[in-house]
N, C-alpha and C. Protein backbone atom coordinates (compact mmCIF):
# COMPACT_ATOMS: atom_id res chain seq x y z
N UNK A 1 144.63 65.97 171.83
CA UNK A 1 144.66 65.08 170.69
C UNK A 1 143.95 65.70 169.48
N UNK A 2 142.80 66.26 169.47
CA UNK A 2 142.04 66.99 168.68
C UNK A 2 142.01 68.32 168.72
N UNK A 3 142.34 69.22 167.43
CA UNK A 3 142.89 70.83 167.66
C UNK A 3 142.16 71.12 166.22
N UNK A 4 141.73 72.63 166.30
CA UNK A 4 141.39 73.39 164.55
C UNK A 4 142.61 73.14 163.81
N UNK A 5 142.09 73.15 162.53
CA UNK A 5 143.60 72.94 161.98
C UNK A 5 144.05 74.91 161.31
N UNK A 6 145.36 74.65 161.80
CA UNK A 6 145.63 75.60 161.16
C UNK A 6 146.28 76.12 160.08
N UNK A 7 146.60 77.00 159.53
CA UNK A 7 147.37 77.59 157.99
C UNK A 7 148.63 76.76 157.76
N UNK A 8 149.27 76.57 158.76
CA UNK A 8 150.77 75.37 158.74
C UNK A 8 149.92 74.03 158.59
N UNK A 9 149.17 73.94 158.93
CA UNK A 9 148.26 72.30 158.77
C UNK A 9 148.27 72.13 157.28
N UNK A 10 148.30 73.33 156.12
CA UNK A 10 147.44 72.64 154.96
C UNK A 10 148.59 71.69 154.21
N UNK A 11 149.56 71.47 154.23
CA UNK A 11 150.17 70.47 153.62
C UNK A 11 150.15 69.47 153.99
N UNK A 12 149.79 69.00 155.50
CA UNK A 12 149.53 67.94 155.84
C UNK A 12 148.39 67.05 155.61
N UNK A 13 147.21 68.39 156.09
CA UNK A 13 146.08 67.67 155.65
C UNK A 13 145.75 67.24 154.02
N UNK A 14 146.85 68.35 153.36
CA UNK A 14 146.62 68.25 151.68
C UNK A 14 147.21 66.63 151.83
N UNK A 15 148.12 66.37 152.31
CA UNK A 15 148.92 64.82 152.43
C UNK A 15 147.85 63.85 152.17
N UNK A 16 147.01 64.19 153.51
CA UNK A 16 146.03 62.82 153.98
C UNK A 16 144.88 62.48 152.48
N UNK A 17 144.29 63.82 152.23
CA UNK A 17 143.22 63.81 151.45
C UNK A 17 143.76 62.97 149.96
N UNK A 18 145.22 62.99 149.74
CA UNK A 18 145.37 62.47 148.88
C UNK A 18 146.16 60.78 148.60
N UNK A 19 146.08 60.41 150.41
CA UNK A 19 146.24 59.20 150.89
C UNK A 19 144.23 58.58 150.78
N UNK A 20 144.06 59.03 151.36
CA UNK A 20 142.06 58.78 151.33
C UNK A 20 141.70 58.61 150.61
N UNK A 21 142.28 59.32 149.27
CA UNK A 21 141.80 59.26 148.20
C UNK A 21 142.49 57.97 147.63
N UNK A 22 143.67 57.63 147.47
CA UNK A 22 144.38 56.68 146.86
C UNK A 22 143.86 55.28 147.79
N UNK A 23 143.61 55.25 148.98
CA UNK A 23 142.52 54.41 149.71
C UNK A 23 141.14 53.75 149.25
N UNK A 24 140.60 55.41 148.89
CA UNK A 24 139.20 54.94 148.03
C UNK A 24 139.58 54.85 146.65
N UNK A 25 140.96 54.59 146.28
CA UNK A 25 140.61 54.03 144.39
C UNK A 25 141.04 55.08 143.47
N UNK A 26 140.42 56.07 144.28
CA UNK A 26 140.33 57.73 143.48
C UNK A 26 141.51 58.98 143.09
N UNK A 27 142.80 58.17 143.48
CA UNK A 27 144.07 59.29 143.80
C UNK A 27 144.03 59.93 142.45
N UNK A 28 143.35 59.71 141.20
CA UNK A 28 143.27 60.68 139.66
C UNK A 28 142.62 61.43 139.63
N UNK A 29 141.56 61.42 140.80
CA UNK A 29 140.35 62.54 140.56
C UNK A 29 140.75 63.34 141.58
N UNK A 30 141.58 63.47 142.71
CA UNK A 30 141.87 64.68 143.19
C UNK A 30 142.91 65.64 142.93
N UNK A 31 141.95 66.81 142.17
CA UNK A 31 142.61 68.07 141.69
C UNK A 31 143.03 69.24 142.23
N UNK A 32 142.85 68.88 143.60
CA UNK A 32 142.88 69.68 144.76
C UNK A 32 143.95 70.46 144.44
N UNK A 33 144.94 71.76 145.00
CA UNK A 33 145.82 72.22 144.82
C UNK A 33 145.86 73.15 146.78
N UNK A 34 147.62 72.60 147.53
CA UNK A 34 147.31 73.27 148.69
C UNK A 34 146.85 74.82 148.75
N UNK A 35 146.83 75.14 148.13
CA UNK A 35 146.66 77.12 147.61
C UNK A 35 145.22 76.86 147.95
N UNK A 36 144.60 76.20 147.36
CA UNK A 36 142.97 76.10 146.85
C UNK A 36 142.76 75.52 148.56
N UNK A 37 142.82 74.58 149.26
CA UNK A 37 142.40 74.13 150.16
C UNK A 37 143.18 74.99 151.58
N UNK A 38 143.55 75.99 151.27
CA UNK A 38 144.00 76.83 151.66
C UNK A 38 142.94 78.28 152.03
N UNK A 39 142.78 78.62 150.98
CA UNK A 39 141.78 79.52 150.91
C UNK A 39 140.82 78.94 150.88
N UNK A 40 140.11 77.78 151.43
CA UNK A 40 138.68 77.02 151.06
C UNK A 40 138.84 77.57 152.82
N UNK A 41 139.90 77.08 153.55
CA UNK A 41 139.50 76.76 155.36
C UNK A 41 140.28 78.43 155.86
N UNK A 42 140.77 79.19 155.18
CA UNK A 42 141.41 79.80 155.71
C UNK A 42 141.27 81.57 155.43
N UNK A 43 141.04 81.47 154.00
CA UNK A 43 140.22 82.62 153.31
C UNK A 43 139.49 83.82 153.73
N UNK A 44 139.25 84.53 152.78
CA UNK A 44 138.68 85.77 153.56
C UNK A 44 137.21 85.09 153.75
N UNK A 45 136.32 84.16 152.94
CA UNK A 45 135.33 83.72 153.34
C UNK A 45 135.15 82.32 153.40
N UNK A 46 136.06 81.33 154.19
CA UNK A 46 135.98 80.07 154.71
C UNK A 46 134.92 79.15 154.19
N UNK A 47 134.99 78.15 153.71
CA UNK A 47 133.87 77.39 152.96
C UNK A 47 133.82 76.21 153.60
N UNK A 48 134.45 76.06 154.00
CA UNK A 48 135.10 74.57 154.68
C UNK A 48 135.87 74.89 156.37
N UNK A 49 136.01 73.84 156.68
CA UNK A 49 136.36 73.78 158.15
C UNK A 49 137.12 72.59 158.63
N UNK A 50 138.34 72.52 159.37
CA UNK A 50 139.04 71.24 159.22
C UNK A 50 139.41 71.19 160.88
N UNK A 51 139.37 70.04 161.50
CA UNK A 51 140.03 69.44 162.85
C UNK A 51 141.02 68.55 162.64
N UNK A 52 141.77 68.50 163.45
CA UNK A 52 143.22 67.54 163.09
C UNK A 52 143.31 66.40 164.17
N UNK A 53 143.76 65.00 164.37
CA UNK A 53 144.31 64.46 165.13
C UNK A 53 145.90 64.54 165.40
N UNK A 54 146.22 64.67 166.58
CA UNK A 54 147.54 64.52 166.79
C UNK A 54 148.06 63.67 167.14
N UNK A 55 149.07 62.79 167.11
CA UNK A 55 149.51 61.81 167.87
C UNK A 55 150.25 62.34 169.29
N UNK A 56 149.84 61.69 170.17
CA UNK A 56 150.16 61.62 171.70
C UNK A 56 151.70 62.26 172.14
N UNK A 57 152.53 61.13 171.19
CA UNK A 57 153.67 61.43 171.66
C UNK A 57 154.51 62.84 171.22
N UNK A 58 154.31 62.81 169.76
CA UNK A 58 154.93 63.41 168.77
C UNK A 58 154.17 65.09 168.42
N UNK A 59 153.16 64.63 168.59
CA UNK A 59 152.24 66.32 167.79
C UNK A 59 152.22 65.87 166.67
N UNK A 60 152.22 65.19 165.68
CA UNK A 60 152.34 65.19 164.61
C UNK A 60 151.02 64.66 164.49
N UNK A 61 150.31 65.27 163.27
CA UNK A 61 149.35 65.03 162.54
C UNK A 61 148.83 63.65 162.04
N UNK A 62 147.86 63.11 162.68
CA UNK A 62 147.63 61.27 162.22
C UNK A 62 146.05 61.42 161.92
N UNK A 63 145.57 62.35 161.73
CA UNK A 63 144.06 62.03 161.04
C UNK A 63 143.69 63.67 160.73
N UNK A 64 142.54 63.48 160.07
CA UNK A 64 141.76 65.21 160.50
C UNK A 64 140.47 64.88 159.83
N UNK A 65 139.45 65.82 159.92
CA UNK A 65 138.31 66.03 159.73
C UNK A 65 138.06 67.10 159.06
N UNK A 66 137.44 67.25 157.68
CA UNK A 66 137.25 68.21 156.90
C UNK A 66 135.46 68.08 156.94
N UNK A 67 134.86 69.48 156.76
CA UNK A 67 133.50 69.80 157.01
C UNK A 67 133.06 71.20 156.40
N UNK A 68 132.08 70.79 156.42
CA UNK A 68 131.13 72.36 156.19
C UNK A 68 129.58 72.32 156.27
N UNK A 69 129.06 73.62 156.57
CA UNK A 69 127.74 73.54 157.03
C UNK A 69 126.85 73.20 155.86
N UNK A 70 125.73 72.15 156.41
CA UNK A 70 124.59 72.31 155.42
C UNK A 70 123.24 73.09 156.13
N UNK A 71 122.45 72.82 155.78
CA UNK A 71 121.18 73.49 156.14
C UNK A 71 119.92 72.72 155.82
N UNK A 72 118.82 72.10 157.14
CA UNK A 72 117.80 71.33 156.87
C UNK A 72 117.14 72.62 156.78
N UNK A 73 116.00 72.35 155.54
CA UNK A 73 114.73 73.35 155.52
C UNK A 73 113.76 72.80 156.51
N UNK A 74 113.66 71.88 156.50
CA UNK A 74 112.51 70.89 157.83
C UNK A 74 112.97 71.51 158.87
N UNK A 75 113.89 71.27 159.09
CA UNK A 75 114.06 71.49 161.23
C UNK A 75 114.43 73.14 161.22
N UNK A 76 115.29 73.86 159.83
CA UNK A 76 115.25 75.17 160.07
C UNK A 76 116.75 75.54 160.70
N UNK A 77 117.60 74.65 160.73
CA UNK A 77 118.71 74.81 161.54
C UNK A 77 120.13 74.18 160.33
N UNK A 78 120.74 74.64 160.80
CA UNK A 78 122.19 74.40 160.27
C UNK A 78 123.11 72.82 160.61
N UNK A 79 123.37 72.05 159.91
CA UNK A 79 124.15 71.06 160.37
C UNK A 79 125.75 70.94 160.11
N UNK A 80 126.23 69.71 160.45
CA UNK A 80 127.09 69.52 160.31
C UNK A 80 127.79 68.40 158.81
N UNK A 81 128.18 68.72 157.61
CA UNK A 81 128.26 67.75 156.65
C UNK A 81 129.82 67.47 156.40
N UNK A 82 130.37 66.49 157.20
CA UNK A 82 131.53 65.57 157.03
C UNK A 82 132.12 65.07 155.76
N UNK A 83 132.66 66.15 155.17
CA UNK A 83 133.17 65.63 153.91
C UNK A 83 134.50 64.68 154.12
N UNK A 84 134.95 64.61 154.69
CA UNK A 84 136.15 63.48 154.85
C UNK A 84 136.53 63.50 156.33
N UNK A 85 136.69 61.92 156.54
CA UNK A 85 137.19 61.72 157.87
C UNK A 85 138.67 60.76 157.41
N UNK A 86 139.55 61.23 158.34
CA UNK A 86 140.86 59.76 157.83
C UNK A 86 141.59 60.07 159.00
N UNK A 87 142.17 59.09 159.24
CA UNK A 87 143.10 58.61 160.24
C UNK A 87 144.30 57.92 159.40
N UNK A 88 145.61 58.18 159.86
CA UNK A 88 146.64 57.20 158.82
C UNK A 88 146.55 55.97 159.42
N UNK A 89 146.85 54.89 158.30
CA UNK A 89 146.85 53.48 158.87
C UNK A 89 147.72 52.98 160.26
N UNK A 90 148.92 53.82 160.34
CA UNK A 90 149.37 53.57 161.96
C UNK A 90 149.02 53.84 162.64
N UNK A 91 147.89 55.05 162.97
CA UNK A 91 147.70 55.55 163.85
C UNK A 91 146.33 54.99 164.15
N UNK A 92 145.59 54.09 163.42
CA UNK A 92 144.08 53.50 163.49
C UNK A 92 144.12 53.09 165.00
N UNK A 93 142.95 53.00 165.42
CA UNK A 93 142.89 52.18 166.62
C UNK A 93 142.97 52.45 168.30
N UNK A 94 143.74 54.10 168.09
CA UNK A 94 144.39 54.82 168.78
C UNK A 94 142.67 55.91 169.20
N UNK A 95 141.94 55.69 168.70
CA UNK A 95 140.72 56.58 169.07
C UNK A 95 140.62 57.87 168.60
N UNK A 96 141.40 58.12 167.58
CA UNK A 96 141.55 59.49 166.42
C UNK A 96 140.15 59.75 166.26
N UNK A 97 140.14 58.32 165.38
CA UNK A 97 138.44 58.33 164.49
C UNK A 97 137.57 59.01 165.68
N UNK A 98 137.37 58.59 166.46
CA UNK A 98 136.28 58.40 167.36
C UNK A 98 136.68 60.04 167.94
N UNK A 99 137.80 60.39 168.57
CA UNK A 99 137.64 61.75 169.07
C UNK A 99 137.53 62.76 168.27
N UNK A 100 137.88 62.39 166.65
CA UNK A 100 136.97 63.64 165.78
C UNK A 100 136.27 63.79 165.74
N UNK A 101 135.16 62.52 165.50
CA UNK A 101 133.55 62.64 165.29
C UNK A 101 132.74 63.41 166.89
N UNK A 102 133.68 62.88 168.24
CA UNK A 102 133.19 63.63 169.02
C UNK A 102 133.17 65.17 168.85
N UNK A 103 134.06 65.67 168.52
CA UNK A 103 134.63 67.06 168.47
C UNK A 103 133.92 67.98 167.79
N UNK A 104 133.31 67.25 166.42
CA UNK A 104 132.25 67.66 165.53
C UNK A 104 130.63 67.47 165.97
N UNK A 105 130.11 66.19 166.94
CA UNK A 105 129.05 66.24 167.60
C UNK A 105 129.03 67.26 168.89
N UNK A 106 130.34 67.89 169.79
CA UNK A 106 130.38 68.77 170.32
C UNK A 106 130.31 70.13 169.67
N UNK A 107 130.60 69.98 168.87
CA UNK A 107 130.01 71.55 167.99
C UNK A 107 128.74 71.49 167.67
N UNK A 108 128.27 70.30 166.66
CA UNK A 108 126.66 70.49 166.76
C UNK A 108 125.91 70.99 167.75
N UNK A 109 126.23 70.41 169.01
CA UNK A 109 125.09 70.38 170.52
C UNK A 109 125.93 71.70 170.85
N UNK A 110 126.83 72.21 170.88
CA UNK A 110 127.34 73.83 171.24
C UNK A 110 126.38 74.29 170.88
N UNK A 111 126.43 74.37 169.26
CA UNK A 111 125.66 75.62 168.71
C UNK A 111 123.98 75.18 167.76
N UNK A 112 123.71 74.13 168.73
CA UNK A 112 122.17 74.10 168.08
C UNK A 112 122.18 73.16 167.25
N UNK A 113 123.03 73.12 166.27
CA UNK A 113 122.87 72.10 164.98
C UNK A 113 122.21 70.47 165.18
N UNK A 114 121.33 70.08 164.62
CA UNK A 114 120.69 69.14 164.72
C UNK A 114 120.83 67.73 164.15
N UNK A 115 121.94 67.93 162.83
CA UNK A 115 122.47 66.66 162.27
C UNK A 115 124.25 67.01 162.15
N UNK A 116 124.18 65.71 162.11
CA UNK A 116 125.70 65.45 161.52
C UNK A 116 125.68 64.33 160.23
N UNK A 117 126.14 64.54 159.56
CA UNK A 117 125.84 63.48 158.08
C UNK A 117 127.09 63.81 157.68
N UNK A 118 127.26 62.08 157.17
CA UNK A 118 128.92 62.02 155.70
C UNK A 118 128.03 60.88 155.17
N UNK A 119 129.03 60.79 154.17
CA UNK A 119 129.03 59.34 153.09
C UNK A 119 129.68 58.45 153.19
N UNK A 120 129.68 57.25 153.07
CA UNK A 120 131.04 56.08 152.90
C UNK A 120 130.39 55.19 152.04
N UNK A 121 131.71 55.12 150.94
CA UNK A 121 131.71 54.38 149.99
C UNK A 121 130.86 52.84 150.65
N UNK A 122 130.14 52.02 149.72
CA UNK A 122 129.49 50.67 150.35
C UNK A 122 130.36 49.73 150.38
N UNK A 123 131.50 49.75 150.28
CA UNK A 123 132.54 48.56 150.30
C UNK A 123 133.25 49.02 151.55
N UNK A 124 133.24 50.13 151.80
CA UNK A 124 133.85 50.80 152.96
C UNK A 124 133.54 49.59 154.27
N UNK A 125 133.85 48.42 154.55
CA UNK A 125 132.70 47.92 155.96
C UNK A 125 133.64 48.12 156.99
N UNK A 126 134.77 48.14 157.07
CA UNK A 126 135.72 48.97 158.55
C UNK A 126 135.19 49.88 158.94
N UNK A 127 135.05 51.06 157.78
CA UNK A 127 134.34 52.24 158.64
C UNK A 127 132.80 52.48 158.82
N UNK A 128 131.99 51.25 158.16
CA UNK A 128 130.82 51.51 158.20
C UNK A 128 130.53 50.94 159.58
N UNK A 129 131.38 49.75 159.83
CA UNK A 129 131.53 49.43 161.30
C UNK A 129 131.37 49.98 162.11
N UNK A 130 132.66 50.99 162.41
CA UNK A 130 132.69 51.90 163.20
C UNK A 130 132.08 52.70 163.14
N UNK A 131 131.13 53.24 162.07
CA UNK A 131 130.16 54.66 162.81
C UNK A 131 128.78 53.86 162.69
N UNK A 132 128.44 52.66 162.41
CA UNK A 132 127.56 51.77 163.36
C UNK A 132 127.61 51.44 164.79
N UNK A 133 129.17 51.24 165.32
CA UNK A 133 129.42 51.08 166.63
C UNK A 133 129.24 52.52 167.36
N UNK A 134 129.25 53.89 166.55
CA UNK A 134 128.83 55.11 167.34
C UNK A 134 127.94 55.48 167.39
N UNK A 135 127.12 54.82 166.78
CA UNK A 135 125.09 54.99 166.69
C UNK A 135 124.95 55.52 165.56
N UNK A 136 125.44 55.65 165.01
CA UNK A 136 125.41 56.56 163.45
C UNK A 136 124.63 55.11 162.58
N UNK A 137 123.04 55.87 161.82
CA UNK A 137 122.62 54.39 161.08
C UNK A 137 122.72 55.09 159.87
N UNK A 138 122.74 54.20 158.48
CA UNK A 138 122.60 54.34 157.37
C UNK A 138 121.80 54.92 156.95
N UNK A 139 121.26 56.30 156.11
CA UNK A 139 119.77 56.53 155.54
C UNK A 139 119.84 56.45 154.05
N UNK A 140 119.46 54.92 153.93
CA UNK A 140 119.22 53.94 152.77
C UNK A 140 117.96 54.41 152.16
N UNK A 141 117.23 55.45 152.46
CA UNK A 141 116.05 55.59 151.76
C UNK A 141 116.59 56.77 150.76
N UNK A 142 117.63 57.54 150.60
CA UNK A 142 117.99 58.52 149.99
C UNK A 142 119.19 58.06 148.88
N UNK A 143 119.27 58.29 148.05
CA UNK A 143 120.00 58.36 146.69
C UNK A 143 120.99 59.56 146.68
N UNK A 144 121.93 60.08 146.29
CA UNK A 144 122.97 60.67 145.94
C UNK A 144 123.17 60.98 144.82
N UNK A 145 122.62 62.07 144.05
CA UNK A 145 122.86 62.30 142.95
C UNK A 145 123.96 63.33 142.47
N UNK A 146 125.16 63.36 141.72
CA UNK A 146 125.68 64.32 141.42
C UNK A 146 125.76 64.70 139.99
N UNK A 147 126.18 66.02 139.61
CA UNK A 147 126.39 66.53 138.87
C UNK A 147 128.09 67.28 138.58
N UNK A 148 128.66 66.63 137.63
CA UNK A 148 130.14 67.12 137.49
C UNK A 148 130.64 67.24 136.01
N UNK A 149 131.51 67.72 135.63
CA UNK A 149 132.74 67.52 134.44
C UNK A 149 131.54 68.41 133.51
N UNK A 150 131.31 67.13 132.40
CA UNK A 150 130.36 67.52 130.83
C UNK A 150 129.28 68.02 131.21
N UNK A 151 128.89 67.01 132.00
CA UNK A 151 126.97 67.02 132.28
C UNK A 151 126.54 68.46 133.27
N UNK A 152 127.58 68.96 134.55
CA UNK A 152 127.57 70.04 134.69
C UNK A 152 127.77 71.49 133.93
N UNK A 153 128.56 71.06 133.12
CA UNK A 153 128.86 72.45 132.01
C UNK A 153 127.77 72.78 131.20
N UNK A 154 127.50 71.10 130.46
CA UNK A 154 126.02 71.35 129.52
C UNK A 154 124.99 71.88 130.43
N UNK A 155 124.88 71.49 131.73
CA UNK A 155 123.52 72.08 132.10
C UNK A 155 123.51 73.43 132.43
N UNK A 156 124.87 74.10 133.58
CA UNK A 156 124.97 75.35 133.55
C UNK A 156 125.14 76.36 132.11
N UNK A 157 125.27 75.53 130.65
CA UNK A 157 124.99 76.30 130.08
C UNK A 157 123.97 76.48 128.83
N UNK A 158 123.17 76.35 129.86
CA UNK A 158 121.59 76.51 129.19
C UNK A 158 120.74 77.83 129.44
């Protein structure tokens, strides 16, 4: 059910990210291009990392998991940071969700890594549900700050 994704994967997964996105509100802000998310997982130097769900019957592609490493200075070790999880709406329910996040906590405990962390929007409560129901708790003491568009340009060019 759960496989790496590979170089034939990126149109699919390019599919989902821009279903997820039109999900969360956001289908204008992704500028993604398959070329670009292409060479992000596939490249001579990989930045990103993607797992796929398959459906049972078919092989066909019904979720995936996009990622890349962060790094705690505290613990000294490398984690795991979940930039998008999605499952398509038919295929919900079917245990996609749940056997990606395993697949990605089996890589952590493989190779040492000590966290696994994503984000979800606060209106999100289906999926905040569900990675409450996997022990996953909120860390409400931390803020999210980004930097993009104007405010990144003006500052990188100082």
């Amino acid at each position: 059910m759960i496989r790496t994704a590979r170089p034939a994967d990126v149109p699919a997964v390019h599919a989902m990210i821009r279903d997820l996105a039109s999900y969360e509100k956001a289908l204008d802000e992704v500028h993604l291009t398959e070329e670009q998310l292409r060479t992000a997982l596939f490249g001579p130097h990989p930045a990103a990392f993607a797992h796929l769900a398959e459906d049972d019957t078919t092989g066909e592609p019904v979720g995936f998991a996009l990622w890349f490493l962060n790094f705690s200075t505290w613990r000294g070790v490398h984690g795991i940071y979940l930039e998008d999880l999605y499952v398509r709406p038919e295929a919900r329910g079917g245990g996609h969700g749940k056997a990606l996040l395993r697949e990605l906590a089996r890589t952590c405990v493989e190779r040492g890594y000590q966290r696994l962390e994503w984000s979800v929007l606060n209106w999100n409560e289906p999926s905040i549900r569900f990675y409450e129901s996997l022990g996953a708790r909120p860390q409400d003491e931390w803020t999210v700050y980004r930097l993009t568009d104007g405010a990144l340009a003006e500052l990188g060019a100082r």
